[in-house]
PDB file of N, CA and C in Angstrom:
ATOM      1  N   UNK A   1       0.825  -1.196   0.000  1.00  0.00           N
ATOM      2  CA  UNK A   1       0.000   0.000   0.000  1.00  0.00           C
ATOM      3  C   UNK A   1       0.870   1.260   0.000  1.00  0.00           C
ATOM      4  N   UNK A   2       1.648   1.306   0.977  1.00  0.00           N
ATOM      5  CA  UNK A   2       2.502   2.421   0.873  1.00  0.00           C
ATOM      6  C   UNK A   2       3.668   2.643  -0.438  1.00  0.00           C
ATOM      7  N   UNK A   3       3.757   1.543  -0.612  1.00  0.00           N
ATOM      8  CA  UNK A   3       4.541   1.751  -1.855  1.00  0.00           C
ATOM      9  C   UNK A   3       3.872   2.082  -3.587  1.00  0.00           C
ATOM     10  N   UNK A   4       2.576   1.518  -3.465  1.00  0.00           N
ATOM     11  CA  UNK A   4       1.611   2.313  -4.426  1.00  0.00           C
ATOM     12  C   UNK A   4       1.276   3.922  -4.032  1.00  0.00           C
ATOM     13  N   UNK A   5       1.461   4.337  -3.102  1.00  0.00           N
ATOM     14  CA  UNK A   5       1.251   5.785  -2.679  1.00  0.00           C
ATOM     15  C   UNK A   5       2.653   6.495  -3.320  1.00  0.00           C
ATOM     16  N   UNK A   6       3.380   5.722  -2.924  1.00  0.00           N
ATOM     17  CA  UNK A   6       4.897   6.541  -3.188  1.00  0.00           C
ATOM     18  C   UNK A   6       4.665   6.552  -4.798  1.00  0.00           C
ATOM     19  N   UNK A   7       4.276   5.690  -5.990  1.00  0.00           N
ATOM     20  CA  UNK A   7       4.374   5.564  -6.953  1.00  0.00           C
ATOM     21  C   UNK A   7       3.457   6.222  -7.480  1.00  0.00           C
ATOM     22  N   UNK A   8       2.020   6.448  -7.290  1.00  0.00           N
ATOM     23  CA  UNK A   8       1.411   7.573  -7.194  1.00  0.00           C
ATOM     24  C   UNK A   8       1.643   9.056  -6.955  1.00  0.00           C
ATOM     25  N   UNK A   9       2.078   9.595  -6.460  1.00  0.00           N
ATOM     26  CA  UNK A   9       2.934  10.329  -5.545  1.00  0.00           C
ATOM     27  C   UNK A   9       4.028  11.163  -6.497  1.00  0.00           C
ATOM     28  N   UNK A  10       5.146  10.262  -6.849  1.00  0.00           N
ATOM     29  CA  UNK A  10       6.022  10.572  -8.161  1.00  0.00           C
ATOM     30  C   UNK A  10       5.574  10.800  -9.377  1.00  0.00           C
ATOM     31  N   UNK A  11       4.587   9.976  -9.620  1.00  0.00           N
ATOM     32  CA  UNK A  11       4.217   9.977 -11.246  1.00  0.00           C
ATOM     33  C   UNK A  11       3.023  11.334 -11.766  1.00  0.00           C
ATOM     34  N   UNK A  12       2.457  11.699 -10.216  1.00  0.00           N
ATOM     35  CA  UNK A  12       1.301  13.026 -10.215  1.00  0.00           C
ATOM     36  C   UNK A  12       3.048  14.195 -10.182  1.00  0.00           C
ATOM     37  N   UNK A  13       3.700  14.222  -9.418  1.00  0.00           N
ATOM     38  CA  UNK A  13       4.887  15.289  -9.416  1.00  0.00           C
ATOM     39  C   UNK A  13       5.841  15.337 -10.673  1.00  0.00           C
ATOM     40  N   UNK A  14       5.761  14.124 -11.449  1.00  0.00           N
ATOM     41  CA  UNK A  14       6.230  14.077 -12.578  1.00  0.00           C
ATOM     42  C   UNK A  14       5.307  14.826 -13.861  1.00  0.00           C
ATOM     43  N   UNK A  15       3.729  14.685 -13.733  1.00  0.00           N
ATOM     44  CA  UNK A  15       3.138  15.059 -14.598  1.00  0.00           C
ATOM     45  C   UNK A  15       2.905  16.623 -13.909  1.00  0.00           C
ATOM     46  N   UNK A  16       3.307  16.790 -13.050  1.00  0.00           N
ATOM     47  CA  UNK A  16       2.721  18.671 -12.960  1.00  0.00           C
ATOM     48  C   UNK A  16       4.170  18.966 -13.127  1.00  0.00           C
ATOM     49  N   UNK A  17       5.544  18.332 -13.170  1.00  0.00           N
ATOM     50  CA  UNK A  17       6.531  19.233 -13.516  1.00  0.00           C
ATOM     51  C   UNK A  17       6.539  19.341 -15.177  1.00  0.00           C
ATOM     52  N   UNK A  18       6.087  18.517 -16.188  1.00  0.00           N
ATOM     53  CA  UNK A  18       6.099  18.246 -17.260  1.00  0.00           C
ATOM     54  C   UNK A  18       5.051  19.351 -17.501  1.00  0.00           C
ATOM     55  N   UNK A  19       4.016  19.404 -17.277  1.00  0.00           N
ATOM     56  CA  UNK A  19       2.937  20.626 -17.459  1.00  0.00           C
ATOM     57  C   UNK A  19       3.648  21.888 -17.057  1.00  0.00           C
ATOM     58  N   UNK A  20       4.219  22.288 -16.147  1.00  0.00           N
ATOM     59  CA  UNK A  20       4.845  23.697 -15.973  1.00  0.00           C
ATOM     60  C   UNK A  20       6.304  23.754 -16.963  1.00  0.00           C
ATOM     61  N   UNK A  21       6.742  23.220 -17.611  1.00  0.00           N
ATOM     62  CA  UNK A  21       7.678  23.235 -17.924  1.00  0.00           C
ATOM     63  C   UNK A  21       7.419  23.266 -19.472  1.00  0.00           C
ATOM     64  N   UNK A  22       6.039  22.708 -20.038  1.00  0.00           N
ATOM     65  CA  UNK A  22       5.793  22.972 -21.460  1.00  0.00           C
ATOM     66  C   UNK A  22       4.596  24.567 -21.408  1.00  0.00           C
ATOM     67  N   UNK A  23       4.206  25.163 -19.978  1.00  0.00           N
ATOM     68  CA  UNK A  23       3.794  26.181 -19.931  1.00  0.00           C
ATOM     69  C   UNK A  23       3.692  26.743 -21.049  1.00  0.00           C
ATOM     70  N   UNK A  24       2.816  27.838 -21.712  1.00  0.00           N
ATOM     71  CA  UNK A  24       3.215  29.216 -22.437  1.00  0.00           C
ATOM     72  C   UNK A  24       3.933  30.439 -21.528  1.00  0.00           C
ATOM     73  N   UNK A  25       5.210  30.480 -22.187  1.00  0.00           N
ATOM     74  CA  UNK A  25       5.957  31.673 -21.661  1.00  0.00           C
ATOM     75  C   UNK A  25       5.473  32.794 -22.557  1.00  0.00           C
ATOM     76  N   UNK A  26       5.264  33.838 -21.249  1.00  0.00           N
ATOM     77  CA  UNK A  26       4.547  34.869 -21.410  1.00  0.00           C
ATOM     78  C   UNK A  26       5.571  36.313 -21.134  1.00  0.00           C
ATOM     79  N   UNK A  27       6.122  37.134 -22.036  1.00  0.00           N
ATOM     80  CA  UNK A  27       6.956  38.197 -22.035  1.00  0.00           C
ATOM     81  C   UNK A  27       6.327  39.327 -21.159  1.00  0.00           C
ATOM     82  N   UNK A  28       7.319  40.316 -20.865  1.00  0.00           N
ATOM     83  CA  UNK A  28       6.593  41.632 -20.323  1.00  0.00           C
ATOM     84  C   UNK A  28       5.506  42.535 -20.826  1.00  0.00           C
ATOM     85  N   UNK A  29       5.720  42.239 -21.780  1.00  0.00           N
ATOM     86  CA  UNK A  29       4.256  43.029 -22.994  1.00  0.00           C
ATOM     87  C   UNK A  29       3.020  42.132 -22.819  1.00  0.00           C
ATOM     88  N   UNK A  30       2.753  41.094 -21.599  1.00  0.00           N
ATOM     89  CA  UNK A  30       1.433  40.024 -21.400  1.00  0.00           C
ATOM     90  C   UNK A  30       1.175  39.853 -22.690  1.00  0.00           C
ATOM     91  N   UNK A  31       1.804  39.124 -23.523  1.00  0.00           N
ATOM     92  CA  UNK A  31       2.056  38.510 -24.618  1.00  0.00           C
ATOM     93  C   UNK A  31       2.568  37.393 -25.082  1.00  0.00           C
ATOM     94  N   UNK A  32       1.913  36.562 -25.544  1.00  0.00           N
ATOM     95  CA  UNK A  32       3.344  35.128 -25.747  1.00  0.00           C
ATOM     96  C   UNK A  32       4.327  35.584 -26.734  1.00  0.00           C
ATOM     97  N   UNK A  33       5.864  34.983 -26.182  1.00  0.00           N
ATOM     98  CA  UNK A  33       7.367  35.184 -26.678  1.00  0.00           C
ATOM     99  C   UNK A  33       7.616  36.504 -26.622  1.00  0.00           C
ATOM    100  N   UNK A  34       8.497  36.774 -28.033  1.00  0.00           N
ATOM    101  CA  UNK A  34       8.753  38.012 -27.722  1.00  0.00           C
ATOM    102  C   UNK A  34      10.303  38.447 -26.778  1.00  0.00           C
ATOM    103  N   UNK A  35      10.674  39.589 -27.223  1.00  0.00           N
ATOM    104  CA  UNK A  35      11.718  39.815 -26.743  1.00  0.00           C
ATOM    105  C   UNK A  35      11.421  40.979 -25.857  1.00  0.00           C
ATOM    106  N   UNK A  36      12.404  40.350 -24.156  1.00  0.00           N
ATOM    107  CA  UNK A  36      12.193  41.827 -23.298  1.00  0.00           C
ATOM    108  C   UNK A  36      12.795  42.856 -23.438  1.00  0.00           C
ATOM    109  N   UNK A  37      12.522  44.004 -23.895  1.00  0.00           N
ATOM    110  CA  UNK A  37      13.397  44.868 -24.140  1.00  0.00           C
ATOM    111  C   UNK A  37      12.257  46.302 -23.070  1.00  0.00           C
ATOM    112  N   UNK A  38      13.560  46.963 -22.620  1.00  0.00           N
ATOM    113  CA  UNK A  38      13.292  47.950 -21.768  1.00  0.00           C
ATOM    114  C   UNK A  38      12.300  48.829 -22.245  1.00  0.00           C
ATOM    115  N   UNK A  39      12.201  49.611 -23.781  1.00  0.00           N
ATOM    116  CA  UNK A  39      11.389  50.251 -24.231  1.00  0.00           C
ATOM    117  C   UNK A  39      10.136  49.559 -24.935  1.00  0.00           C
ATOM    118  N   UNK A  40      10.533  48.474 -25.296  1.00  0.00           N
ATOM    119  CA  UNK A  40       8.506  47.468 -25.575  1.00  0.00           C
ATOM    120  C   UNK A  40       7.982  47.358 -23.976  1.00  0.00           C
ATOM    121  N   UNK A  41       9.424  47.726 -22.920  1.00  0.00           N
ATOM    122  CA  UNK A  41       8.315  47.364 -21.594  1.00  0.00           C
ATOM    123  C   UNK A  41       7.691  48.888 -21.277  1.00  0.00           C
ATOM    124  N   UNK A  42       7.878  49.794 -21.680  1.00  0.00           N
ATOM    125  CA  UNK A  42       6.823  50.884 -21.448  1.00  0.00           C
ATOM    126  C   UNK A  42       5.774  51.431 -22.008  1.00  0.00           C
ATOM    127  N   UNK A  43       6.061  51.051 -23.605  1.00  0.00           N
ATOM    128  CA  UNK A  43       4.657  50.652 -24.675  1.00  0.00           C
ATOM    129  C   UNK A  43       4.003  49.704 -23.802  1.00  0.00           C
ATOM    130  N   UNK A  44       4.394  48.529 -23.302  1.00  0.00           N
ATOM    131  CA  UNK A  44       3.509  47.420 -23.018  1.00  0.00           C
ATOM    132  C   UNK A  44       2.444  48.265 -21.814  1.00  0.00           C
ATOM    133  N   UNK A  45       2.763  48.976 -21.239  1.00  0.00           N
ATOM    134  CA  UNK A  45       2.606  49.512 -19.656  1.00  0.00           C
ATOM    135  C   UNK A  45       1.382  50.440 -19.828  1.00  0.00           C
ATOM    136  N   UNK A  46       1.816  51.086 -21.152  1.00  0.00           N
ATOM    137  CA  UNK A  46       0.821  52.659 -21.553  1.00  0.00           C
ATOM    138  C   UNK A  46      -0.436  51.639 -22.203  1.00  0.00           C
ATOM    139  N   UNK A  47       0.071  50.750 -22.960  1.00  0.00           N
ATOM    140  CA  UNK A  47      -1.457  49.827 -23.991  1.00  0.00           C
ATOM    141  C   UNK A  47      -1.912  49.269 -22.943  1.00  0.00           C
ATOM    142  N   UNK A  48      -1.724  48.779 -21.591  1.00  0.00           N
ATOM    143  CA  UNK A  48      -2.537  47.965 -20.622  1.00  0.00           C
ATOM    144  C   UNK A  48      -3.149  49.304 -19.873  1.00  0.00           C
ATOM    145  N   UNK A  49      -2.590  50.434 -19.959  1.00  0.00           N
ATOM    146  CA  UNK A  49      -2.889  51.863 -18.817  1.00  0.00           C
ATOM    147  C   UNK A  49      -4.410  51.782 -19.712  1.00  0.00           C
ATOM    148  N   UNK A  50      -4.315  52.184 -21.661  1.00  0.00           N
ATOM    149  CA  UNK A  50      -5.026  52.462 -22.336  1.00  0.00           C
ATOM    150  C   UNK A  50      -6.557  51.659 -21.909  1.00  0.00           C
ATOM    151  N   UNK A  51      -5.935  50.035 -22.074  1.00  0.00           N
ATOM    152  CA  UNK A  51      -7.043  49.225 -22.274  1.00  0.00           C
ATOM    153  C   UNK A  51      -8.022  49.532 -21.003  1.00  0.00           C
ATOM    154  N   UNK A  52      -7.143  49.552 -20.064  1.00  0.00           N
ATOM    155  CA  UNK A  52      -7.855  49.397 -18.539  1.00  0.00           C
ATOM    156  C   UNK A  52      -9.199  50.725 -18.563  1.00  0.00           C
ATOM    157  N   UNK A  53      -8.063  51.563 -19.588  1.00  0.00           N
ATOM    158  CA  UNK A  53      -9.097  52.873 -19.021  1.00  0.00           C
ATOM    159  C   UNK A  53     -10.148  52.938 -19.531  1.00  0.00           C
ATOM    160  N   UNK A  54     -10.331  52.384 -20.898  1.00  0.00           N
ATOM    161  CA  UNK A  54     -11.554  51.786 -22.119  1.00  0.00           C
ATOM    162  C   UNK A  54     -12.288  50.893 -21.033  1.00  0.00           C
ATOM    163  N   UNK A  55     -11.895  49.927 -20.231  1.00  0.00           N
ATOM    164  CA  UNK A  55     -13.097  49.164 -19.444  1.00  0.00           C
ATOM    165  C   UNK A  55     -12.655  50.237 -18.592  1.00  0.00           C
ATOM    166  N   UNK A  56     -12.558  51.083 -17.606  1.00  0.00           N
ATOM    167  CA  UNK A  56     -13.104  51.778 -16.984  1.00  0.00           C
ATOM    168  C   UNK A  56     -14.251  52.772 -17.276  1.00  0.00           C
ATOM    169  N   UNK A  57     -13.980  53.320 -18.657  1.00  0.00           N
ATOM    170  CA  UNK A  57     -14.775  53.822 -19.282  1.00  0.00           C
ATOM    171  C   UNK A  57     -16.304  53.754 -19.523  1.00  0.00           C
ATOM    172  N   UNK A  58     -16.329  52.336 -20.014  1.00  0.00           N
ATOM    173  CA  UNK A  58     -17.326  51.325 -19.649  1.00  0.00           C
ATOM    174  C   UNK A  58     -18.427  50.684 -18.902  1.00  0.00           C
ATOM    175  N   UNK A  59     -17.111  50.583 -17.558  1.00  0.00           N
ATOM    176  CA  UNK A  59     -17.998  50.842 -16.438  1.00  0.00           C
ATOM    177  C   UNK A  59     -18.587  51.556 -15.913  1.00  0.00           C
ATOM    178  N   UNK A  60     -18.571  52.717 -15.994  1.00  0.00           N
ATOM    179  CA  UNK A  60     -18.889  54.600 -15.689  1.00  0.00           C
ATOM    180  C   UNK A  60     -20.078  54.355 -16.043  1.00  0.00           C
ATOM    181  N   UNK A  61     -19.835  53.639 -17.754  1.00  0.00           N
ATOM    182  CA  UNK A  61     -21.535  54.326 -18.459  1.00  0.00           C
ATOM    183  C   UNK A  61     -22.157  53.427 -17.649  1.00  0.00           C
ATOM    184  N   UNK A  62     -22.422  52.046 -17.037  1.00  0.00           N
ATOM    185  CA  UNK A  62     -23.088  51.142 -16.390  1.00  0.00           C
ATOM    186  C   UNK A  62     -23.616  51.766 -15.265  1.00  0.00           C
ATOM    187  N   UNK A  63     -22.606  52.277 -14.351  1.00  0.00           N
ATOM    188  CA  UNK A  63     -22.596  52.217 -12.984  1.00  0.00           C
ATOM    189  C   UNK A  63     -23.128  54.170 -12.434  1.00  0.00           C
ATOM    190  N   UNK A  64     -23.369  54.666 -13.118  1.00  0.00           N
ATOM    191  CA  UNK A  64     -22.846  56.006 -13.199  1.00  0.00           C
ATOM    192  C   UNK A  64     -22.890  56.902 -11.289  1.00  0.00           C
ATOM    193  N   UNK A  65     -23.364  56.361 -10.533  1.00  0.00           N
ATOM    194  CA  UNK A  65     -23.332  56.693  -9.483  1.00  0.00           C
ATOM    195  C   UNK A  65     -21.963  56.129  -8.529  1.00  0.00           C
ATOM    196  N   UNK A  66     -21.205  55.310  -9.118  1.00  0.00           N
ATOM    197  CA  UNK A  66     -20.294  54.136  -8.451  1.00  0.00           C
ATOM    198  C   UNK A  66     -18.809  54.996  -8.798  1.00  0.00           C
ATOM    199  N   UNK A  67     -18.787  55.977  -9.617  1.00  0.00           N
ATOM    200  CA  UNK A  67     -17.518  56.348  -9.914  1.00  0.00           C
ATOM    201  C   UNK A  67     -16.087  56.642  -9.232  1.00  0.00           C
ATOM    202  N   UNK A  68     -15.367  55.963  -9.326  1.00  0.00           N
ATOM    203  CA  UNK A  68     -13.498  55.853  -8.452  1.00  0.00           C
ATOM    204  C   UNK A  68     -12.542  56.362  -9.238  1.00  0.00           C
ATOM    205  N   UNK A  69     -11.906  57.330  -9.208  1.00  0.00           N
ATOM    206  CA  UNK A  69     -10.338  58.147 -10.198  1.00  0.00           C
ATOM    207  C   UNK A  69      -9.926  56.933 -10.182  1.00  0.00           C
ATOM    208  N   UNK A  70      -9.686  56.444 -11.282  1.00  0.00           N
ATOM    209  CA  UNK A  70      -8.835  55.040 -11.586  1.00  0.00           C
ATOM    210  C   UNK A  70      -7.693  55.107 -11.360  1.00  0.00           C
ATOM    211  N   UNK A  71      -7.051  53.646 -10.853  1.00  0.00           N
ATOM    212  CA  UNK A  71      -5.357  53.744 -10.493  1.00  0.00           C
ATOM    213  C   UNK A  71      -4.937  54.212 -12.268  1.00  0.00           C
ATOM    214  N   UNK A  72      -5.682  53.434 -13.095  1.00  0.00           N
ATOM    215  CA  UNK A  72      -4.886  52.853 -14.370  1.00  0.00           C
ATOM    216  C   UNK A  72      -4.641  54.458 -14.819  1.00  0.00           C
ATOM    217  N   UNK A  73      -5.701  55.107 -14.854  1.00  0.00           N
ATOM    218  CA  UNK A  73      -5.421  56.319 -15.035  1.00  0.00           C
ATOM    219  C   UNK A  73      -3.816  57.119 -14.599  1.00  0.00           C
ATOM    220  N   UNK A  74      -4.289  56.892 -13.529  1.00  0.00           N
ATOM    221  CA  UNK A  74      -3.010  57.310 -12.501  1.00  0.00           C
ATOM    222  C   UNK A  74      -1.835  57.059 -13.515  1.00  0.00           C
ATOM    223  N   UNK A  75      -1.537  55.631 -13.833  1.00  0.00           N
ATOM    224  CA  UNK A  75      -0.847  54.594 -14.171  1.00  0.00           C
ATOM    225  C   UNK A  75       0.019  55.835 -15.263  1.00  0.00           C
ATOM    226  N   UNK A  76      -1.108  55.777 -16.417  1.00  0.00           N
ATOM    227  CA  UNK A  76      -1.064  56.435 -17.684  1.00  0.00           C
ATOM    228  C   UNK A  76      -0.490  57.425 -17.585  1.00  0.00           C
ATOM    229  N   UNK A  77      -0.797  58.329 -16.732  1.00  0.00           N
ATOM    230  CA  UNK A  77      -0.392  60.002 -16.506  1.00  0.00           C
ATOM    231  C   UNK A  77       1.202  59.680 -16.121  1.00  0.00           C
ATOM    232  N   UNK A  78       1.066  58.831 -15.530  1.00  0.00           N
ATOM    233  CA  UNK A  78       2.549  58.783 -14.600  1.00  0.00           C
ATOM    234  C   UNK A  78       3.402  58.504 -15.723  1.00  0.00           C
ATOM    235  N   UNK A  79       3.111  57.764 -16.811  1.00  0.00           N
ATOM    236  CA  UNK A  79       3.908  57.180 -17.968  1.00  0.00           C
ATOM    237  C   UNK A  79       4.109  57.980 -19.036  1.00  0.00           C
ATOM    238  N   UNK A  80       3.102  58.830 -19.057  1.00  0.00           N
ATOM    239  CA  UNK A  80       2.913  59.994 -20.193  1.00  0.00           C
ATOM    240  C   UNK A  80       3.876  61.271 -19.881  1.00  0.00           C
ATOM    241  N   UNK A  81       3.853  61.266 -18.617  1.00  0.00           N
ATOM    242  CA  UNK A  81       4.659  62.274 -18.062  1.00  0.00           C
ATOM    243  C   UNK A  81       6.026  61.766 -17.717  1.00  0.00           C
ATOM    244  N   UNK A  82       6.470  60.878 -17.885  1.00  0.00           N
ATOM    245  CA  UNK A  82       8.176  60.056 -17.917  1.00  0.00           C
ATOM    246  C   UNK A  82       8.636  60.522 -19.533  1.00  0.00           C
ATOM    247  N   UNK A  83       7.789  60.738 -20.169  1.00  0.00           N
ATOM    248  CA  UNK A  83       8.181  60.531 -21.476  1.00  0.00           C
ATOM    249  C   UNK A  83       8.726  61.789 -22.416  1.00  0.00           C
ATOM    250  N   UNK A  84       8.496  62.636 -21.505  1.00  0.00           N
ATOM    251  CA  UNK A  84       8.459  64.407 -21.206  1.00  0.00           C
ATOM    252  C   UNK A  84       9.764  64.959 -20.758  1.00  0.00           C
TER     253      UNK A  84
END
């Protein structure tokens, strides 16, 4: 019994290291592959600031009493103004 556990045991730790290890690697731009490079990582930063703010946007028209100054906003300004 215990030795079917142990063999159990290995062969489940064998199949989740085989699954993390054929993973999709995912670059700084939340993108598959791709090369990290310092300046695609601040494009990547401003298009996620953008997107966020389009569903924030979104939500406004839904919610219109619920409204919060968005971080992403924040995010954006802060990035727009590095660039200056």
């Amino acid at each position: 019994m215990e030795k079917s556990r142990k063999i159990f045991v290995s062969a489940l730790l064998f199949v989740m290291s085989v699954e993390i290890c054929l993973a999709q690697h995912w670059s700084y731009g939340l993108q598959p592959g791709g090369k990290r490079n310092a300046e695609n990582l601040v494009e990547s930063f401003q298009k996620i600031a953008n997107e966020m703010e389009k569903l924030g946007e979104v939500q406004k028209t839904e919610c219109p009493g619920s409204y919060q100054h968005s971080r992403f906003s924040d995010l954006k300004e802060y990035m727009e103004g590095r660039e200056k």
